[in-house]
N, C-alpha and C. Protein backbone atom coordinates (compact mmCIF):
# COMPACT_ATOMS: atom_id res chain seq x y z
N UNK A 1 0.82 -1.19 0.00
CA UNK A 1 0.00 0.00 0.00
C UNK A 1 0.87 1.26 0.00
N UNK A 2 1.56 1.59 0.85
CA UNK A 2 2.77 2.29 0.79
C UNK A 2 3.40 2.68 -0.51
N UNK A 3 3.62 1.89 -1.06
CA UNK A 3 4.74 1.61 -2.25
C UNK A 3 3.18 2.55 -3.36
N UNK A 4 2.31 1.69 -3.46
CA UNK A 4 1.10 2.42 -4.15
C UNK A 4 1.09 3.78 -4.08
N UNK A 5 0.84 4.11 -2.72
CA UNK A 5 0.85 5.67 -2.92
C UNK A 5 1.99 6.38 -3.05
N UNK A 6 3.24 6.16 -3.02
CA UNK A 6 4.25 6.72 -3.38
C UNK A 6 4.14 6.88 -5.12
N UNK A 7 4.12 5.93 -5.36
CA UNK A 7 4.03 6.18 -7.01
C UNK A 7 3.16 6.91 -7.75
N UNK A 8 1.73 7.23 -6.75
CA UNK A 8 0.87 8.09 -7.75
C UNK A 8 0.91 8.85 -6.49
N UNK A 9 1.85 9.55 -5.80
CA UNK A 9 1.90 10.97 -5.06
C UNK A 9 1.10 11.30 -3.97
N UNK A 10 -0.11 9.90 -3.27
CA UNK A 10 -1.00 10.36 -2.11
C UNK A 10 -0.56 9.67 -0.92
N UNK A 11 1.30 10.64 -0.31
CA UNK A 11 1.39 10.78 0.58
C UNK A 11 0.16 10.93 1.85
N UNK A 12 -0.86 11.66 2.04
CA UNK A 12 -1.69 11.69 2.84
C UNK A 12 -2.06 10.61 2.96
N UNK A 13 -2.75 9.98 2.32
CA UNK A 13 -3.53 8.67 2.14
C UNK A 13 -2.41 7.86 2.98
N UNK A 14 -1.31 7.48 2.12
CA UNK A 14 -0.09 6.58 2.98
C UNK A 14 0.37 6.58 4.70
N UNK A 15 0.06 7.95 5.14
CA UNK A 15 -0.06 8.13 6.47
C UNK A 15 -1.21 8.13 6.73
N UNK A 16 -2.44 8.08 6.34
CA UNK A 16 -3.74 7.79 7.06
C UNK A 16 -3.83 6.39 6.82
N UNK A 17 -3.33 5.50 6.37
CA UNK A 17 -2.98 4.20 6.28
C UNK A 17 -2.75 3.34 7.46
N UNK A 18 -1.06 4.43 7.66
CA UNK A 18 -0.32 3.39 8.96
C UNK A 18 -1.28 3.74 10.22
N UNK A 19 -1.83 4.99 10.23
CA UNK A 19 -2.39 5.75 11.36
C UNK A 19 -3.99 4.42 11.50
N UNK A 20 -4.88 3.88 10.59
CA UNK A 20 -6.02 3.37 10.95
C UNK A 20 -5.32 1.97 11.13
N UNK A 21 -4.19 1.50 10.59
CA UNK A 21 -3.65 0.10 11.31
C UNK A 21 -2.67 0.00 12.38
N UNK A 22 -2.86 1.03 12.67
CA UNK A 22 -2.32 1.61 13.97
C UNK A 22 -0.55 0.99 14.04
N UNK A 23 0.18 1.59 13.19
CA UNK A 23 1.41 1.02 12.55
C UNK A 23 2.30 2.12 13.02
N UNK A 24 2.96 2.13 13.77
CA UNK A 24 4.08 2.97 14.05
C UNK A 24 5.38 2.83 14.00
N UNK A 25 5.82 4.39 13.62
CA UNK A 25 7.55 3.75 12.57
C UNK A 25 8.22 4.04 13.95
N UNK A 26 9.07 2.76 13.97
CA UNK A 26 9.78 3.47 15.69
C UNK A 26 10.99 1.95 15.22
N UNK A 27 11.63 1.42 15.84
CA UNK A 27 13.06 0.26 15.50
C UNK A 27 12.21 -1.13 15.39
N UNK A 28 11.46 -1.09 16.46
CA UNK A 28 10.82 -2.83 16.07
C UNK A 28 9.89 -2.55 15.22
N UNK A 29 9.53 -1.95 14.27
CA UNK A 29 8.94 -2.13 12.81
C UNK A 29 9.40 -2.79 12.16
N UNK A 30 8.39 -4.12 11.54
CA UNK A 30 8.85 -4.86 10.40
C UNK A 30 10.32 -4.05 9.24
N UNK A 31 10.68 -4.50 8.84
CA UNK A 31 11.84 -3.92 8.25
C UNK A 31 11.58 -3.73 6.83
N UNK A 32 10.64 -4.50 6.41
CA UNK A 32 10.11 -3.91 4.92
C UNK A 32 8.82 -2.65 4.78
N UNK A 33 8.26 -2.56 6.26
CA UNK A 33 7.63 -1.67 6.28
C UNK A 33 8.41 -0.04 6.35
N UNK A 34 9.24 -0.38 7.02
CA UNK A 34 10.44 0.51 7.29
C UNK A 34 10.99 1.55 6.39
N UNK A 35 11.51 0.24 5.31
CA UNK A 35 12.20 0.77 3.91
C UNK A 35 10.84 1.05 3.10
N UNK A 36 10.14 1.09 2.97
CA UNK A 36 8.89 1.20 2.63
C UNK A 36 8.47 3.21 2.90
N UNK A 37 8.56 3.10 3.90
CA UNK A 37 8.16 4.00 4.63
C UNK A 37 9.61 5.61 3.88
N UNK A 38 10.20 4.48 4.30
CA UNK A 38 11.79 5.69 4.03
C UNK A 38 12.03 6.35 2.49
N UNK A 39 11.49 5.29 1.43
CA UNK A 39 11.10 5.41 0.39
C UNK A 39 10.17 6.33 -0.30
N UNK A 40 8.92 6.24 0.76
CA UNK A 40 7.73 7.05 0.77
C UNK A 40 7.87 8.93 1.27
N UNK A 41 9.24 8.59 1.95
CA UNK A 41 9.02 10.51 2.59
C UNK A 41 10.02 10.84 1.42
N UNK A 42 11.20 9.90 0.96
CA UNK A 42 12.10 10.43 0.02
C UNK A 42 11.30 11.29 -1.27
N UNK A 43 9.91 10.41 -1.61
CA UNK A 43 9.54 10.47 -2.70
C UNK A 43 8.54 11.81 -2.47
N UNK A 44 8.09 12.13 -1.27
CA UNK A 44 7.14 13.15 -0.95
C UNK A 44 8.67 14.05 -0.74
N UNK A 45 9.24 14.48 -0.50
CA UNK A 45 10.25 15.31 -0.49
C UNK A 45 10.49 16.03 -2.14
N UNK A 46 10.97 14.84 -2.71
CA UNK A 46 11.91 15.40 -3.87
C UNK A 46 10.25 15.99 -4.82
N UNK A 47 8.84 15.77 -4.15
CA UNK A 47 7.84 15.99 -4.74
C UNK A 47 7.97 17.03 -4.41
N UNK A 48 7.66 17.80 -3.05
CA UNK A 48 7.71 18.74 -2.44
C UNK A 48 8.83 20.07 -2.98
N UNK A 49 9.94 19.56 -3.08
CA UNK A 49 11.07 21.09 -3.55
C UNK A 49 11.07 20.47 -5.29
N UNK A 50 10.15 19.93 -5.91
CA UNK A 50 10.44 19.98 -7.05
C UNK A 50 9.33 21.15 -7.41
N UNK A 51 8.11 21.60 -6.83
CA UNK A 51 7.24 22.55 -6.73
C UNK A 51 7.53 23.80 -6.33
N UNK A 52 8.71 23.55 -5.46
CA UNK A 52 8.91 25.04 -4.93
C UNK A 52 10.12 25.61 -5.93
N UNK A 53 10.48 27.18 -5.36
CA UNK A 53 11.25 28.21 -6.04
C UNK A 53 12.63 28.12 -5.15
N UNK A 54 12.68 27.22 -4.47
CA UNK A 54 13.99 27.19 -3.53
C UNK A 54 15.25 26.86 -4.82
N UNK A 55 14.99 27.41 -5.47
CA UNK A 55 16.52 26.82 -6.63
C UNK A 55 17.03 27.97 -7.39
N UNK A 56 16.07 28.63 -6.78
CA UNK A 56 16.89 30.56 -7.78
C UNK A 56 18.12 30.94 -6.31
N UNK A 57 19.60 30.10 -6.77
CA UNK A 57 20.78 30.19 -5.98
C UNK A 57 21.45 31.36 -6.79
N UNK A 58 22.23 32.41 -6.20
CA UNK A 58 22.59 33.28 -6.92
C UNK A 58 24.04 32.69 -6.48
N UNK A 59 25.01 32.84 -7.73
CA UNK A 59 26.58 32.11 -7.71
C UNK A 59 27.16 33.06 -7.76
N UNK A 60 28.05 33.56 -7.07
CA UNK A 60 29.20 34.35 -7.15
C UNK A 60 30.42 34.10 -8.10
N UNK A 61 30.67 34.94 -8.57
CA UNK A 61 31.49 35.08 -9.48
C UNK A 61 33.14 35.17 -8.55
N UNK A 62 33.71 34.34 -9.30
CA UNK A 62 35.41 34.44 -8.58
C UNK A 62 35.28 34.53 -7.14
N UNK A 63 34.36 33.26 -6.55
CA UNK A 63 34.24 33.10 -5.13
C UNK A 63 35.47 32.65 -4.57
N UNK A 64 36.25 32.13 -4.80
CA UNK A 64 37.56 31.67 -3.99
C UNK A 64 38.53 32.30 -4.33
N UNK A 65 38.34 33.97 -5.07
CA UNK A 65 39.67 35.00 -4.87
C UNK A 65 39.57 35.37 -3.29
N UNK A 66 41.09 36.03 -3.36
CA UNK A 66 41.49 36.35 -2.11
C UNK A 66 40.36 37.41 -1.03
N UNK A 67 39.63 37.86 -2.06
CA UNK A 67 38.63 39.41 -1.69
C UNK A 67 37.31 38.31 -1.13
N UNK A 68 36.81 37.24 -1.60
CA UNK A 68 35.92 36.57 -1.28
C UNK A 68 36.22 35.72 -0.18
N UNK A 69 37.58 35.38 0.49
CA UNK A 69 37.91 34.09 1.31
C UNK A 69 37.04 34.38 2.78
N UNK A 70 36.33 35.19 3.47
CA UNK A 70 35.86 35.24 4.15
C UNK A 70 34.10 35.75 3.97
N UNK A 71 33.94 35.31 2.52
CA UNK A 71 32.12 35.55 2.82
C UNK A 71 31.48 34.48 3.18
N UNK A 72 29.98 35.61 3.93
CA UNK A 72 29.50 34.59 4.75
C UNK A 72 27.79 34.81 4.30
N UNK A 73 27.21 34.00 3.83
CA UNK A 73 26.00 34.55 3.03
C UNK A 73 24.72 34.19 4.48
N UNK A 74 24.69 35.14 4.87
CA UNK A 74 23.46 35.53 5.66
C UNK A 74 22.29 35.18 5.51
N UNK A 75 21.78 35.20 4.46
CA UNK A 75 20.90 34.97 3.65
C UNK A 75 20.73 33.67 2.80
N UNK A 76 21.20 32.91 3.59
CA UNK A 76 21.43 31.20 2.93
C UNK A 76 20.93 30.33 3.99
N UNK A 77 20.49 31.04 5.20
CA UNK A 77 19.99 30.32 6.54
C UNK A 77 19.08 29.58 6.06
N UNK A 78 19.08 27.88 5.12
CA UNK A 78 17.90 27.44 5.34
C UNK A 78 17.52 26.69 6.36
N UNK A 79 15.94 26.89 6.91
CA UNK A 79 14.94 26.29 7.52
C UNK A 79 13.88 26.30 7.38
N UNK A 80 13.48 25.19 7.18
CA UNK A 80 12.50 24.50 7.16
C UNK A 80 11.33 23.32 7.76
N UNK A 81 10.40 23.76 8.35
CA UNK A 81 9.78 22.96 9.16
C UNK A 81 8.30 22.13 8.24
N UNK A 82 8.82 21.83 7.14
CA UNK A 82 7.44 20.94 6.62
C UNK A 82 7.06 19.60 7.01
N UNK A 83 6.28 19.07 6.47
CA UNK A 83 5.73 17.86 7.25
C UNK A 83 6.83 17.11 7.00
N UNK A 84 7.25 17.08 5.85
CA UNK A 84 8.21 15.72 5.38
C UNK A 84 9.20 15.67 6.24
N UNK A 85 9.84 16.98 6.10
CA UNK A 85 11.21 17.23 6.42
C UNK A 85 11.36 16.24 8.19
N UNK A 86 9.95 16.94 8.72
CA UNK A 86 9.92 16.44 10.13
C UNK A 86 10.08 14.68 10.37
N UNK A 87 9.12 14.82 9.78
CA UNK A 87 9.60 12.83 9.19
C UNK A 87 10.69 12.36 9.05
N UNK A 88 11.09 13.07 7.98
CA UNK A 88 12.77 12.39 7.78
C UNK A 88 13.57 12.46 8.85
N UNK A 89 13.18 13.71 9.44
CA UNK A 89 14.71 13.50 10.90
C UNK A 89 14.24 12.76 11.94
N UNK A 90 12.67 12.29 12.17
CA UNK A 90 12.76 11.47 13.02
C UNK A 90 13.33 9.76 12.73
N UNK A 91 12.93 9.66 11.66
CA UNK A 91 13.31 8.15 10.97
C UNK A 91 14.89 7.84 10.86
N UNK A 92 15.46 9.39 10.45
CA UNK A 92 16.93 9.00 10.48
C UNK A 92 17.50 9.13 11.99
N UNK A 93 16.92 9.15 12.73
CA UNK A 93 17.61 8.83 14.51
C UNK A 93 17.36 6.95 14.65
N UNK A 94 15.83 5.90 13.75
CA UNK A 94 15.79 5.18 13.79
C UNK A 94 17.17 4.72 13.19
């Protein structure tokens, strides 16, 4: 089921899934549910910033001359608190 909704994109559905079989991702999870699962946020992720504008990176020109060796781009602070993201860092402590 998992694997299903990853491929046609209804993340929601896939977590209202584990949530009514009352399936929780934690270490003693079956291990194909697991990779299953890990598969499923990868794929809602790369869904997620393939929609967004997070990719207009502005490149500096002759960044590693001597005049550039100490910039510090201020303005590069990313954070982000979306659903996925939250997912992924709990799964990668599993």
């Amino acid at each position: 089921m998992l694997k299903a909704c990853r491929y046609t994109n209804n993340f929601s559905i896939a977590l209202k899934f584990l949530e009514s079989y009352k399936i929780s991702i934690n270490p003693s999870v079956d291990k194909k549910i697991l990779i299953q699962y890990g598969w499923l946020l990868y794929s809602w992720y790369k869904f997620e910033n393939k929609l967004s504008d997070n990719d207009n990176i502005e490149l500096i020109e002759d960044f590693y001359e001597e005049e550039n060796k100490n910039y510090i781009d201020n303005n590069f602070a990313y954070e982000s608190n979306s659903e996925v993201e939250q997912k992924i860092k709990e799964i990668l402590q599993i």
